[in-house]
C-alpha atoms as a PDB file:
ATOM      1  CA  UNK A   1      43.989  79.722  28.422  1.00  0.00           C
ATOM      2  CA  UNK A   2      45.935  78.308  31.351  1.00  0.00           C
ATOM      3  CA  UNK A   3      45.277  75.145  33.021  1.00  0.00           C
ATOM      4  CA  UNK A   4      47.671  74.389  35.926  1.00  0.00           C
ATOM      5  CA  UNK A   5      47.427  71.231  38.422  1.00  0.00           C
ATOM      6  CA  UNK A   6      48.230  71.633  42.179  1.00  0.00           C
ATOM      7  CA  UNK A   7      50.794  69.011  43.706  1.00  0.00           C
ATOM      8  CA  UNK A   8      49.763  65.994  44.133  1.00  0.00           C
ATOM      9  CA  UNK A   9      51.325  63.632  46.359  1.00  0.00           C
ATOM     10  CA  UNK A  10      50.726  59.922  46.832  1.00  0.00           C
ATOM     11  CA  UNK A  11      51.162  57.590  49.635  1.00  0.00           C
ATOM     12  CA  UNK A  12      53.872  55.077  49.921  1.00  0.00           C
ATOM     13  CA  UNK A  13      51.305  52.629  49.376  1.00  0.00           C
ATOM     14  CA  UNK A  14      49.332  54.057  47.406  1.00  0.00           C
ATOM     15  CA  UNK A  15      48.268  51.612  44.500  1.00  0.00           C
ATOM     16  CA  UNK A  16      48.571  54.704  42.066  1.00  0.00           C
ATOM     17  CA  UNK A  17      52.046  55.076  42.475  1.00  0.00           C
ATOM     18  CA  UNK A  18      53.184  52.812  39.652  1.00  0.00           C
ATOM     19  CA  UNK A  19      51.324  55.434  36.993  1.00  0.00           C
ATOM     20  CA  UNK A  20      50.810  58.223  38.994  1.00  0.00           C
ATOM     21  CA  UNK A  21      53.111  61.333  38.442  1.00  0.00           C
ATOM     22  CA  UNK A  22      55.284  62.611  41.272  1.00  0.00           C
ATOM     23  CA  UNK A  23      54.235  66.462  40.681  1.00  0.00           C
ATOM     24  CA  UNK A  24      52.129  68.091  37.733  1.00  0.00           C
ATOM     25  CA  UNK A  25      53.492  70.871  35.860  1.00  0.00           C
ATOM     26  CA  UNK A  26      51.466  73.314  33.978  1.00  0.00           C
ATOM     27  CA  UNK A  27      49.698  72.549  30.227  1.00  0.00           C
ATOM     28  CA  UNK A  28      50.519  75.971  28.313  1.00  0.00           C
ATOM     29  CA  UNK A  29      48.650  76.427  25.024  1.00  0.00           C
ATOM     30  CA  UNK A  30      48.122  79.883  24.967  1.00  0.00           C
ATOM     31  CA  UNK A  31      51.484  80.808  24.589  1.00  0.00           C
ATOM     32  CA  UNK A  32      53.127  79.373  21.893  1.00  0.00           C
ATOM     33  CA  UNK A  33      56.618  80.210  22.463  1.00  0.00           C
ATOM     34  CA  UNK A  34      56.409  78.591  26.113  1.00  0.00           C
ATOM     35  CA  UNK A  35      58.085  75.149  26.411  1.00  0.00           C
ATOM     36  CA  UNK A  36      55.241  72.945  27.803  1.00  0.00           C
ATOM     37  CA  UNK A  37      56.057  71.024  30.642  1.00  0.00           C
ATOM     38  CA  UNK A  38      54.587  67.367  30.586  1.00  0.00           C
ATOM     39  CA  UNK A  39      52.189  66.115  33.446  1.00  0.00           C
ATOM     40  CA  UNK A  40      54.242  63.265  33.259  1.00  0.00           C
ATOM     41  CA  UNK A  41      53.687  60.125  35.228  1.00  0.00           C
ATOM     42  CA  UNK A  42      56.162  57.997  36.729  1.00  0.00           C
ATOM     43  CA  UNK A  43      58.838  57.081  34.112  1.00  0.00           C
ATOM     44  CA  UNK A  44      56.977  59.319  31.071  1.00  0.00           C
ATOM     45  CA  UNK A  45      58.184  60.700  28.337  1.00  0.00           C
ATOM     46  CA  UNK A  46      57.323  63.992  26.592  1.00  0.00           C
ATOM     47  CA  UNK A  47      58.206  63.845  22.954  1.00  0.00           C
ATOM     48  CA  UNK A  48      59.435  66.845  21.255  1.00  0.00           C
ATOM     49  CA  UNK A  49      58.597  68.798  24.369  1.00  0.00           C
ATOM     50  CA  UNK A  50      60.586  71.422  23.415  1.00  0.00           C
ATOM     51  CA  UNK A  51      57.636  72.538  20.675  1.00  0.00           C
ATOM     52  CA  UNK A  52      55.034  74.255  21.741  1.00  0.00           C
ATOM     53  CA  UNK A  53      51.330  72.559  22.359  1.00  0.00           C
ATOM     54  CA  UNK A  54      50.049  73.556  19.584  1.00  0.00           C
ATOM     55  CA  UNK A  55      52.918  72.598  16.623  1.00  0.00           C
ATOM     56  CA  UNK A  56      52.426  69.211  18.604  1.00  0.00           C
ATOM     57  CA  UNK A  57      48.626  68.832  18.692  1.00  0.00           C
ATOM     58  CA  UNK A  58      48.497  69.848  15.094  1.00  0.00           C
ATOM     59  CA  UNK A  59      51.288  67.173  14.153  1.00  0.00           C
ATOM     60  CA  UNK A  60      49.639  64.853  15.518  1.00  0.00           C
ATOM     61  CA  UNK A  61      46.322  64.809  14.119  1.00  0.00           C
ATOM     62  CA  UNK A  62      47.745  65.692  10.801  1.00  0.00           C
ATOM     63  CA  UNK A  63      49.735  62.126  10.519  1.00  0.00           C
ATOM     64  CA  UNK A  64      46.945  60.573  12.203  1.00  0.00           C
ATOM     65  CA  UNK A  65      45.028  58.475   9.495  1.00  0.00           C
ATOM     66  CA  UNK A  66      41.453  58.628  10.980  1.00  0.00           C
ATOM     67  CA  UNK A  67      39.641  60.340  13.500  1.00  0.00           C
ATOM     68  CA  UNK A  68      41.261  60.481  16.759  1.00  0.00           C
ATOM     69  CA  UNK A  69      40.011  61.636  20.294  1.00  0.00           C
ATOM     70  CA  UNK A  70      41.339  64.020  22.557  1.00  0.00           C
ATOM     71  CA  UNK A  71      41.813  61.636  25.362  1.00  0.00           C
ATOM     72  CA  UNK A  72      43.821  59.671  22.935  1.00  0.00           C
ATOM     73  CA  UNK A  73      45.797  62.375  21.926  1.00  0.00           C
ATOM     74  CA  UNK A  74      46.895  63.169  25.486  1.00  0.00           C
ATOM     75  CA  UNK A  75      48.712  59.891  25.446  1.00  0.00           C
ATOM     76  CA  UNK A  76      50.183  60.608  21.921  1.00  0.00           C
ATOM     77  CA  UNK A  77      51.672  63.633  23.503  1.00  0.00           C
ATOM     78  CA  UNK A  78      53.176  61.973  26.411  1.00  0.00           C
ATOM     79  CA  UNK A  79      50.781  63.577  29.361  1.00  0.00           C
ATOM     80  CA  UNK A  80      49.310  60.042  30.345  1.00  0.00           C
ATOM     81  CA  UNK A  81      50.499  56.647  29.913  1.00  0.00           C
ATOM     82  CA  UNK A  82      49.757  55.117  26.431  1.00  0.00           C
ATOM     83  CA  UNK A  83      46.871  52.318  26.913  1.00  0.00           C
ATOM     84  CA  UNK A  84      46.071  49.976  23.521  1.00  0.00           C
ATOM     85  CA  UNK A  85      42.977  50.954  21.568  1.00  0.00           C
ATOM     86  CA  UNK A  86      41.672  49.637  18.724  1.00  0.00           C
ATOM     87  CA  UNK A  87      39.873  52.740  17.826  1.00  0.00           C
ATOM     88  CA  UNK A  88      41.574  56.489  18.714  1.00  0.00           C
ATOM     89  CA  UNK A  89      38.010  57.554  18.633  1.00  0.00           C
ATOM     90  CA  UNK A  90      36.749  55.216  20.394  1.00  0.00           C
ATOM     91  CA  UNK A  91      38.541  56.575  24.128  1.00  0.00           C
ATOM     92  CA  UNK A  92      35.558  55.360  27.014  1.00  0.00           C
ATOM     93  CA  UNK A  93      37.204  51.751  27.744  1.00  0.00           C
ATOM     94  CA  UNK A  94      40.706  53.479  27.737  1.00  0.00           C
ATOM     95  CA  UNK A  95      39.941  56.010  30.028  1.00  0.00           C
ATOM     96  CA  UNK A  96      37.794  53.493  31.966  1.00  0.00           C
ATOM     97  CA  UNK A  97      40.671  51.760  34.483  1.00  0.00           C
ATOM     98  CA  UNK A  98      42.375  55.330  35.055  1.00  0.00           C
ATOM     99  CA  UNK A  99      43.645  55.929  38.393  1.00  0.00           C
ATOM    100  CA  UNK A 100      42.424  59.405  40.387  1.00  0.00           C
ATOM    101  CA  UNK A 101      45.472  61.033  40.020  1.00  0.00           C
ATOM    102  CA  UNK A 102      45.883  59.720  35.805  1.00  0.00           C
ATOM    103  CA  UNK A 103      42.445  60.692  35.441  1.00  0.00           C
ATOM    104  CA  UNK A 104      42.883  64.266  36.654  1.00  0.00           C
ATOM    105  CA  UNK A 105      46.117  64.431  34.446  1.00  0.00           C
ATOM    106  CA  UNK A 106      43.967  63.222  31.167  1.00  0.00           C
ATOM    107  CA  UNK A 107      40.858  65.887  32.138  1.00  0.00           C
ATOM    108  CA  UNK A 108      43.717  68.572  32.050  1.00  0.00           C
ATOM    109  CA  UNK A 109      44.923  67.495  29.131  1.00  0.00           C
ATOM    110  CA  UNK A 110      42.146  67.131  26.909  1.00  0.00           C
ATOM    111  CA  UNK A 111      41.115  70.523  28.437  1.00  0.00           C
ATOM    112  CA  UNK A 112      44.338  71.940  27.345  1.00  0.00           C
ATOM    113  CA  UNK A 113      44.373  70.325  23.581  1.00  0.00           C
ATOM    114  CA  UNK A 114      40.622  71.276  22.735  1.00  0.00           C
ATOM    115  CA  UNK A 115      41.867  74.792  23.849  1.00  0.00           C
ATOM    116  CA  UNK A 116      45.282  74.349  21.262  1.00  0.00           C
ATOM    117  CA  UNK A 117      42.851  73.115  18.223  1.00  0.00           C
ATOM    118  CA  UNK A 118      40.757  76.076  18.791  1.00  0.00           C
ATOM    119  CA  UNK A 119      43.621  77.952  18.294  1.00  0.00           C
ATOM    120  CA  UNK A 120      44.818  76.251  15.675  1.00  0.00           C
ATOM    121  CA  UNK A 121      41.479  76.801  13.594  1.00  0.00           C
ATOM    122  CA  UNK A 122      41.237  80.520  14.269  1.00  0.00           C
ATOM    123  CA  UNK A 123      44.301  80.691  12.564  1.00  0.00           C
ATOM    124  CA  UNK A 124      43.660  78.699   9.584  1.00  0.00           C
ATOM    125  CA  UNK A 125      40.591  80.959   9.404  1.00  0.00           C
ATOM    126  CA  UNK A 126      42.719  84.078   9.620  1.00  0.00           C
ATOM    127  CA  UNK A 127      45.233  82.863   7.035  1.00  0.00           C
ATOM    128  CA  UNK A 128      42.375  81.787   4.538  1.00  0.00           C
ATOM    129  CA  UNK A 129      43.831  78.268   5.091  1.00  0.00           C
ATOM    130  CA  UNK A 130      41.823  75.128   3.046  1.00  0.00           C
ATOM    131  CA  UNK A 131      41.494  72.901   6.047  1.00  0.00           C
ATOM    132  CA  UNK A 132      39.995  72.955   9.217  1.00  0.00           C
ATOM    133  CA  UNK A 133      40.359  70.544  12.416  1.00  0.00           C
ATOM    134  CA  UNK A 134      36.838  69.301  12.482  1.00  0.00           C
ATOM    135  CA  UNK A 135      34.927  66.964  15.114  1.00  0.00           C
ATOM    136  CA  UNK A 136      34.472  63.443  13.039  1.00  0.00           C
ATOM    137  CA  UNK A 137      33.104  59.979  14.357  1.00  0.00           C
ATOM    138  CA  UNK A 138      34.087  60.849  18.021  1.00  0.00           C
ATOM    139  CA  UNK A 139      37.176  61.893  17.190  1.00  0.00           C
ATOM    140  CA  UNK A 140      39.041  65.113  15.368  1.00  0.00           C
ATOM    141  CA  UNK A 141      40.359  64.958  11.782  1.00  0.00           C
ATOM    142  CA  UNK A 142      42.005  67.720   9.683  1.00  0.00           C
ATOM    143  CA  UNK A 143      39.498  67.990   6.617  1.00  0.00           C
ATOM    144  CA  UNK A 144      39.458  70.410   4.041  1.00  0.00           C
ATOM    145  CA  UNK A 145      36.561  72.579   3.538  1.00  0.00           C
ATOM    146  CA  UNK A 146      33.778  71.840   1.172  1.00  0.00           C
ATOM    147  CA  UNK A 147      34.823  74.639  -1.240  1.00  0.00           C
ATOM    148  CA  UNK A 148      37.630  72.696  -2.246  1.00  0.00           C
ATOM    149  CA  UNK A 149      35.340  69.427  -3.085  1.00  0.00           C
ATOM    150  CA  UNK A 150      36.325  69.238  -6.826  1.00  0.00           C
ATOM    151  CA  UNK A 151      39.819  69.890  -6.659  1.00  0.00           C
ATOM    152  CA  UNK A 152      39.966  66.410  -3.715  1.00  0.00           C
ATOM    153  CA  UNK A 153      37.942  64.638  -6.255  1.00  0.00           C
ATOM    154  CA  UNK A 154      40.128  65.611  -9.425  1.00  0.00           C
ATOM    155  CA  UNK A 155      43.622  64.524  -7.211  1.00  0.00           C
ATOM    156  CA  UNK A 156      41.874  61.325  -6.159  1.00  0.00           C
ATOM    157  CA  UNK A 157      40.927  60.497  -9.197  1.00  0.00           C
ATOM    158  CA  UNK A 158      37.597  59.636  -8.197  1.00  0.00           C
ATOM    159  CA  UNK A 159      35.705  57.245 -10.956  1.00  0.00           C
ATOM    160  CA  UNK A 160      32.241  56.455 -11.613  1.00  0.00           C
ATOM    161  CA  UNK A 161      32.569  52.934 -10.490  1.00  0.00           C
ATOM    162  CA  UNK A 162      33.406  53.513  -6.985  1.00  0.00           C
ATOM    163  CA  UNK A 163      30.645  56.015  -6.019  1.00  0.00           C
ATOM    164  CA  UNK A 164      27.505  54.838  -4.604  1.00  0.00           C
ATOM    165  CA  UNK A 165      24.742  53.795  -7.061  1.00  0.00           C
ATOM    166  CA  UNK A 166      20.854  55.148  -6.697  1.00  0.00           C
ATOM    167  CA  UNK A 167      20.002  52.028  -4.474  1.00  0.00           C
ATOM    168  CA  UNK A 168      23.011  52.125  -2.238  1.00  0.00           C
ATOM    169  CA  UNK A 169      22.136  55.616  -1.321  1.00  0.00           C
ATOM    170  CA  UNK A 170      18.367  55.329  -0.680  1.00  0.00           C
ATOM    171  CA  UNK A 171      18.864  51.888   1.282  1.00  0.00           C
ATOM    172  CA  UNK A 172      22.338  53.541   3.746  1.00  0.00           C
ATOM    173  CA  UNK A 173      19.485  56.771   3.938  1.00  0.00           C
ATOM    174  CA  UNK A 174      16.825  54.669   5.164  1.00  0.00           C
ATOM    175  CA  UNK A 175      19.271  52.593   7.805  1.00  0.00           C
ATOM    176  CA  UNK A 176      20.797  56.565   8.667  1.00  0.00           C
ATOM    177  CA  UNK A 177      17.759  57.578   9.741  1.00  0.00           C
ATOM    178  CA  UNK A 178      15.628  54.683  11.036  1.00  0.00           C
ATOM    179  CA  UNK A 179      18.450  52.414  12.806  1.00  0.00           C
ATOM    180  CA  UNK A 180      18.612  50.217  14.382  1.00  0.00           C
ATOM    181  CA  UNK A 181      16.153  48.789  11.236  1.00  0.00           C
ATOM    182  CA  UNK A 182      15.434  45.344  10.077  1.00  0.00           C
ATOM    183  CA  UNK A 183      15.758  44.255   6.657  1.00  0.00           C
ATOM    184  CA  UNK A 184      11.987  43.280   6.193  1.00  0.00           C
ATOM    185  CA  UNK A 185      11.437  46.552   7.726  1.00  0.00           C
ATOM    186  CA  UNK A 186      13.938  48.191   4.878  1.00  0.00           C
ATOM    187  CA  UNK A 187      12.216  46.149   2.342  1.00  0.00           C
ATOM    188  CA  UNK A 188       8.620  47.477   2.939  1.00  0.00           C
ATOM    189  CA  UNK A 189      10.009  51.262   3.052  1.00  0.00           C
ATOM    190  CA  UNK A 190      11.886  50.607  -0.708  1.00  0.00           C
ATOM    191  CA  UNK A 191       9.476  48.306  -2.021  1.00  0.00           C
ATOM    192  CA  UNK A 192      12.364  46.202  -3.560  1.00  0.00           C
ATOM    193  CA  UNK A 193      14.691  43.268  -1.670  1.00  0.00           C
ATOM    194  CA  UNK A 194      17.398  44.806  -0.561  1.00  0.00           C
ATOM    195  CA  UNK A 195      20.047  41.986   0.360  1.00  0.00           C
ATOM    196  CA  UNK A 196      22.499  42.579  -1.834  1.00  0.00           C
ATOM    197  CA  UNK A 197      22.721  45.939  -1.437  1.00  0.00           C
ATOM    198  CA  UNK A 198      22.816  45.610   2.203  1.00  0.00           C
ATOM    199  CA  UNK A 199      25.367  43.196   1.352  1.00  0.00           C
ATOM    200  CA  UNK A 200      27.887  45.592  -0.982  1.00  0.00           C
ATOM    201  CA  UNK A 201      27.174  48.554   2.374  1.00  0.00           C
ATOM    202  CA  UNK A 202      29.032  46.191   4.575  1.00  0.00           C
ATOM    203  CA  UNK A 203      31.937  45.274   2.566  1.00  0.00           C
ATOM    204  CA  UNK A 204      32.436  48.917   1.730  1.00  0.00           C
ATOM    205  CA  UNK A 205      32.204  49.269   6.165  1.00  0.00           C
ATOM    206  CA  UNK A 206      29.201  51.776   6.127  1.00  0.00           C
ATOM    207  CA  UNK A 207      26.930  49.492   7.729  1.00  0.00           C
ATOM    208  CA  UNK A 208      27.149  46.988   9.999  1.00  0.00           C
ATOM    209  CA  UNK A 209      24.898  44.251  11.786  1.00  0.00           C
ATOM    210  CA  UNK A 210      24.010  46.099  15.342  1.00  0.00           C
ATOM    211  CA  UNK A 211      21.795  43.070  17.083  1.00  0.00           C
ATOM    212  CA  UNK A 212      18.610  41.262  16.582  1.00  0.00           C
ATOM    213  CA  UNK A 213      14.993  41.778  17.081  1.00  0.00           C
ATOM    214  CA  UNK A 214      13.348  40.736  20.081  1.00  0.00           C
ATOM    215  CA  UNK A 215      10.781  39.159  17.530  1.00  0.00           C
ATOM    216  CA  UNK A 216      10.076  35.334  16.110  1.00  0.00           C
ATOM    217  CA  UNK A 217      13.195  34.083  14.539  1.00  0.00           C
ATOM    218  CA  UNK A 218      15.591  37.123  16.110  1.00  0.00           C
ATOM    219  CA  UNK A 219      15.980  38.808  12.894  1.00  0.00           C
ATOM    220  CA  UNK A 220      18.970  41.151  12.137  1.00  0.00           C
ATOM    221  CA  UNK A 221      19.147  44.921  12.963  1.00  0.00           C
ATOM    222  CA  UNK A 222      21.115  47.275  10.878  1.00  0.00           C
ATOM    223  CA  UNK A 223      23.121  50.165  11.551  1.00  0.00           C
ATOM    224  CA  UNK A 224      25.759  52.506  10.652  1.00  0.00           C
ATOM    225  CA  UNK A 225      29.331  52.549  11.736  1.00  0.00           C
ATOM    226  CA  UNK A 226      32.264  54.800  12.237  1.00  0.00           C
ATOM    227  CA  UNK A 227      33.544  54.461   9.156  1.00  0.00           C
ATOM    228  CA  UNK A 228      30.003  56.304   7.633  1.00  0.00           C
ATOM    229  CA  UNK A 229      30.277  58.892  10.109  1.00  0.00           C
ATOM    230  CA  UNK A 230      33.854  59.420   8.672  1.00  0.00           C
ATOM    231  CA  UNK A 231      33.030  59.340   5.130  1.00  0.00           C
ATOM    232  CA  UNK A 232      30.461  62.085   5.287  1.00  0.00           C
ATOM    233  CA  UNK A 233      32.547  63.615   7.419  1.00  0.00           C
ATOM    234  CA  UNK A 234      30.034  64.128  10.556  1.00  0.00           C
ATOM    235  CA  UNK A 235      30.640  63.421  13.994  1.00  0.00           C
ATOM    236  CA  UNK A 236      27.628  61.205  15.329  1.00  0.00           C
ATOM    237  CA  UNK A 237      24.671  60.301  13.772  1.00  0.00           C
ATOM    238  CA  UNK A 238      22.539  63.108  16.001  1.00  0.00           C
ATOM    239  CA  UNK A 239      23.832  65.684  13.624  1.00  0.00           C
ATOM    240  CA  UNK A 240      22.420  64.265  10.408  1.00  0.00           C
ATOM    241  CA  UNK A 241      19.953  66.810   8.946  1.00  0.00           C
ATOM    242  CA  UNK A 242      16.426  66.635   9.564  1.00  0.00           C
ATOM    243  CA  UNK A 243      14.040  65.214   7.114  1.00  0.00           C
ATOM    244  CA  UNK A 244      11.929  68.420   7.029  1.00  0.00           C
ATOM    245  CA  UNK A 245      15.252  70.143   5.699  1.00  0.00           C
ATOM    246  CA  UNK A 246      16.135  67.700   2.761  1.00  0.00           C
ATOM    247  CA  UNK A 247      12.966  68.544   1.146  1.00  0.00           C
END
């Protein structure tokens, strides 16, 4: 796949000049042996542009220690200026302040990268590789496939103590499925209180307080966060299996 820019060409005046690149180059991930040229805005930097797309793209989300969005990864890789985010999955505000001319840059981009982690998965496929690039809390995150399960746990050294017990599981199910849930509401589906567990959820980061109830004494709603999504390795809470299938 080629994507390729025209020209662009700003006014003197033009507020976008400050970001705004001068002239846009093409975004080559097909061919791997072509030196990609940056869309590079005023001042940029490409770093290691002398690798092709896809070596880059795949270093990138390899060192990257959670999930992180394309968008984000365009200003990892130097085509758009680098804005601070909490979050790398987490690209809307980011993105949100873009000028025209950045904007079309980052659509490129992104464009260009999803194209280069195709790529990079049909050849992990090919070469019976034990990972994949996956789509994870909003982001993408190099995982390795579910055949290899025990051998993660084994290296980990995963212990009895810091799995989930019976009641964890049952209570993050119940939030899963029926967020954003209040605790009485969680309560009468379990038949047992359910504070503490609610309590140990949110220190491990799988759930999270998401509001309150437009009801007397504006009780607490519960959620998930990003961190569950990234834990059971999913990418938004839409592709949770049904109930109908768990049976």
């Amino acid at each position: 796949m080629h994507i390729r820019d025209t020209e662009v060409v700003t006014d003197e005046t033009s507020p976008a000049q400050e970001s705004a690149a001068v002239e846009v180059t093409s975004i080559d991930s097909a061919t791997t042996s072509t030196t990609t040229k940056a869309l590079l805005f005023e001042g940029g930097d490409l770093p290691c542009g002398d690798l092709s797309l896809t070596a880059r793209v795949e270093a990138a989300i390899l060192l990257s220690d959670r999930p992180i969005s394309e968008a984000r990864l365009a200003e990892v890789l130097g085509f758009v200026p680098m804005k601070d985010c909490e979050n790398d999955a987490e690209d809307g505000a980011a993105t949100a302040k873009d000028s025209k001319a950045i904007a079309s840059r980052r659509k490129a981009a992104v464009d260009a990268i999803r194209t280069a982690i195709d790529e990079l998965n049909q050849t992990y496929a090919q070469t019976n590789r034990a990972f994949r690039i996956e789509s994870v809390s909003g982001g993408r995150q190099m995982i390795t496939l579910p055949a290899y399960g025990a051998i993660v746990a084994r290296l980990r050294g995963v212990k009895a103590q810091t799995r989930l017990s019976q009641a964890a599981v049952e209570t993050l199910s119940i939030v899963a499925y029926r967020q954003p849930i209040m605790r009485a509401q969680l309560e009468a589906i379990r038949g047992v209180a359910c504070g503490e567990v609610l309590k140990s959820l949110m220190e491990r980061r799988l759930v999270k307080i998401t509001g309150r109830a437009e009801e007397l004494g504006r009780p607490m709603l519960y959620g998930t966060t990003p961190e569950f999504l990234r834990v059971f390795g999913i990418a938004s809470i839409s592709d949770l299996p049904e109930a109908k299938d768990l049976r």
